[in-house]
C-alpha atoms as a PDB file:
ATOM      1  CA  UNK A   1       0.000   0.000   0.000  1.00  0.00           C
ATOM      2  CA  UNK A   2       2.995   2.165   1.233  1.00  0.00           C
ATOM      3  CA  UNK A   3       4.901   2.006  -2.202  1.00  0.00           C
ATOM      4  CA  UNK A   4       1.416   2.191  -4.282  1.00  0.00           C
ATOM      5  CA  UNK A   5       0.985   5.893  -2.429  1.00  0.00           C
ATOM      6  CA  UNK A   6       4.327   6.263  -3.586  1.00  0.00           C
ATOM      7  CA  UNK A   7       4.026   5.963  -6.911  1.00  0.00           C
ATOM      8  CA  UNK A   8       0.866   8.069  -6.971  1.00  0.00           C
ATOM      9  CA  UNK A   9       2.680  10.832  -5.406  1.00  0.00           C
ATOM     10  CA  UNK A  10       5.945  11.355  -7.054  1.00  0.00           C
ATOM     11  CA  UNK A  11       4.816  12.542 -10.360  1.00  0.00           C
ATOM     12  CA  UNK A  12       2.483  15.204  -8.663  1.00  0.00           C
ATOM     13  CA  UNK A  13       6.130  16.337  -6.785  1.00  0.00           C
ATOM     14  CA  UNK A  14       7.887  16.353  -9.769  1.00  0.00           C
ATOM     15  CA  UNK A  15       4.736  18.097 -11.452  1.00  0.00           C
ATOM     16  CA  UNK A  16       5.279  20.590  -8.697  1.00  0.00           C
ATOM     17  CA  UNK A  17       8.968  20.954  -8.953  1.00  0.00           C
ATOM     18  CA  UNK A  18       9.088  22.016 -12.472  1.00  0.00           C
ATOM     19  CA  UNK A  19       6.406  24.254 -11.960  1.00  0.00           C
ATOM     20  CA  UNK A  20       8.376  26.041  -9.888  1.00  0.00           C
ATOM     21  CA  UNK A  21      11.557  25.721 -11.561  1.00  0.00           C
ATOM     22  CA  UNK A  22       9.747  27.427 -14.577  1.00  0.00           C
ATOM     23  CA  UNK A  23       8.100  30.231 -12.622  1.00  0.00           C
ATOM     24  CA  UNK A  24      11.360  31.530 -11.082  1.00  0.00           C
ATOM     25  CA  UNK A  25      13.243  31.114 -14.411  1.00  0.00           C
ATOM     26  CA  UNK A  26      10.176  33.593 -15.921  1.00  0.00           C
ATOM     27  CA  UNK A  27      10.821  35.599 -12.632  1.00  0.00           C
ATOM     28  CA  UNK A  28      14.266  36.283 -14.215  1.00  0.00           C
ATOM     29  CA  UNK A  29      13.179  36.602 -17.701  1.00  0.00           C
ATOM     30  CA  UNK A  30      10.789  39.521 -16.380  1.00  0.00           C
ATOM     31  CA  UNK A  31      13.769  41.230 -14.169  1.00  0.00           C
ATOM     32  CA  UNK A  32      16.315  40.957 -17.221  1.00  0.00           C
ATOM     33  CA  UNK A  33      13.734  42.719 -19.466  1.00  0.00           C
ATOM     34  CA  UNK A  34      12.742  45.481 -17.094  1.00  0.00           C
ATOM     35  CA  UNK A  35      15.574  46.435 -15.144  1.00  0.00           C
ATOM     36  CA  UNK A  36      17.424  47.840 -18.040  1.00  0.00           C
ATOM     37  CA  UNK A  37      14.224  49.981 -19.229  1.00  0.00           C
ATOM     38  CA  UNK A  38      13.761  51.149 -15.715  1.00  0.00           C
ATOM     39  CA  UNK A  39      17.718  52.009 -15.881  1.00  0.00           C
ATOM     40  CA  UNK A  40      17.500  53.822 -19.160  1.00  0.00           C
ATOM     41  CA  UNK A  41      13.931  56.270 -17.918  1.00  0.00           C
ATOM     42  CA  UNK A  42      15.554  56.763 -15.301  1.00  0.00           C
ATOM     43  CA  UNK A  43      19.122  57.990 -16.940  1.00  0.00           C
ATOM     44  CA  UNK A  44      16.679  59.634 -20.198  1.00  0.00           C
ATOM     45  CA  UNK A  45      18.588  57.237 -22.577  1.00  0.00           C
ATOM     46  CA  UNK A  46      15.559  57.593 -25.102  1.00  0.00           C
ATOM     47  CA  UNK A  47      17.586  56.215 -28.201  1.00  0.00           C
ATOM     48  CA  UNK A  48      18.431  53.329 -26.646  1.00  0.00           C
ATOM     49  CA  UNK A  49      14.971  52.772 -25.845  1.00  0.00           C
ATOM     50  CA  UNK A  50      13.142  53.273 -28.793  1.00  0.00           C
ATOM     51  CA  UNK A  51      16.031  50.709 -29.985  1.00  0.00           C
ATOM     52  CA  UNK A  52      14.498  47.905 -27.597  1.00  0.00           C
ATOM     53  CA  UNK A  53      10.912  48.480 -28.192  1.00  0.00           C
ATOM     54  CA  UNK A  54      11.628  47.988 -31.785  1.00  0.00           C
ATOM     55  CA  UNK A  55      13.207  45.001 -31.199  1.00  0.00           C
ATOM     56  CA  UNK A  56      10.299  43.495 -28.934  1.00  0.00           C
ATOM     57  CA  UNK A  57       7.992  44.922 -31.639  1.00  0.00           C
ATOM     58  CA  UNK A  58       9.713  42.518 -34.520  1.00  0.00           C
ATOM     59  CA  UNK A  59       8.710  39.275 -34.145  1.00  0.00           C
ATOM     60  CA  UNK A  60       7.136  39.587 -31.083  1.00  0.00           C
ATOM     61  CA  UNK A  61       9.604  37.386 -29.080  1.00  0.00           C
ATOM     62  CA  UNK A  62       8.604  35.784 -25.724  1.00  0.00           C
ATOM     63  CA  UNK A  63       9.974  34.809 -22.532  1.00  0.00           C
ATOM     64  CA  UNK A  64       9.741  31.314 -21.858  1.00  0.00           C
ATOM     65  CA  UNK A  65       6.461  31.362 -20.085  1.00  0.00           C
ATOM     66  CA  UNK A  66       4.715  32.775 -23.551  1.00  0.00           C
ATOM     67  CA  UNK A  67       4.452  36.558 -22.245  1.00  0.00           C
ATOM     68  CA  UNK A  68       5.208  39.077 -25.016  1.00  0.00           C
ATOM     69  CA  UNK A  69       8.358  40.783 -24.031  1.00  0.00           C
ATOM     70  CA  UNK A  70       7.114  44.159 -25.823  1.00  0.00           C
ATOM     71  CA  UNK A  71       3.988  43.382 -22.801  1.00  0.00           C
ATOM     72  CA  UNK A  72       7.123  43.106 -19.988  1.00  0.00           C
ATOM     73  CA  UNK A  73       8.850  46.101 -21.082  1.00  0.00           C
ATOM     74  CA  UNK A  74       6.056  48.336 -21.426  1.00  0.00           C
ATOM     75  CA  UNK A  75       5.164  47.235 -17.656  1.00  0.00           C
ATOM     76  CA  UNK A  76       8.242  48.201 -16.583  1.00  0.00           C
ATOM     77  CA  UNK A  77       7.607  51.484 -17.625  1.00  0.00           C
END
């Protein structure tokens, strides 16, 4: 019975695991995009900027969770 509960159990912790694995690696996805933005309102480095929103706006890339990145930056803002 012991080892049956077992087996039932261990794919919902693994399950859980990578779950959480995947949320902190989107965590750092988010913090790479924005941090830099915040950096370059915050110094007026407008050029550089409009550089990365034209970026996010070709091809729409996404962090590894799916979210737009053109969605991450403009929250940052």
């Amino acid at each position: 019975m012991k080892k049956q509960i077992c087996y039932a159990i261990m794919p919902l912790l693994i399950a859980s695991s990578i779950h959480v694995a995947n949320a902190a690696t989107e965590d750092n996805e988010r913090l790479a995009i924005q941090q830099p933005i915040i950096e370059m309102v915050y110094k007026k480095q407008w050029n550089k900027l409009d550089q990365i929103f034209k970026e996010y706006n070709a091809g729409f890339p996404a962090t590894s969770n799916g979210t737009q990145k053109i969605v991450v930056a403009y929250g940052a803002i």
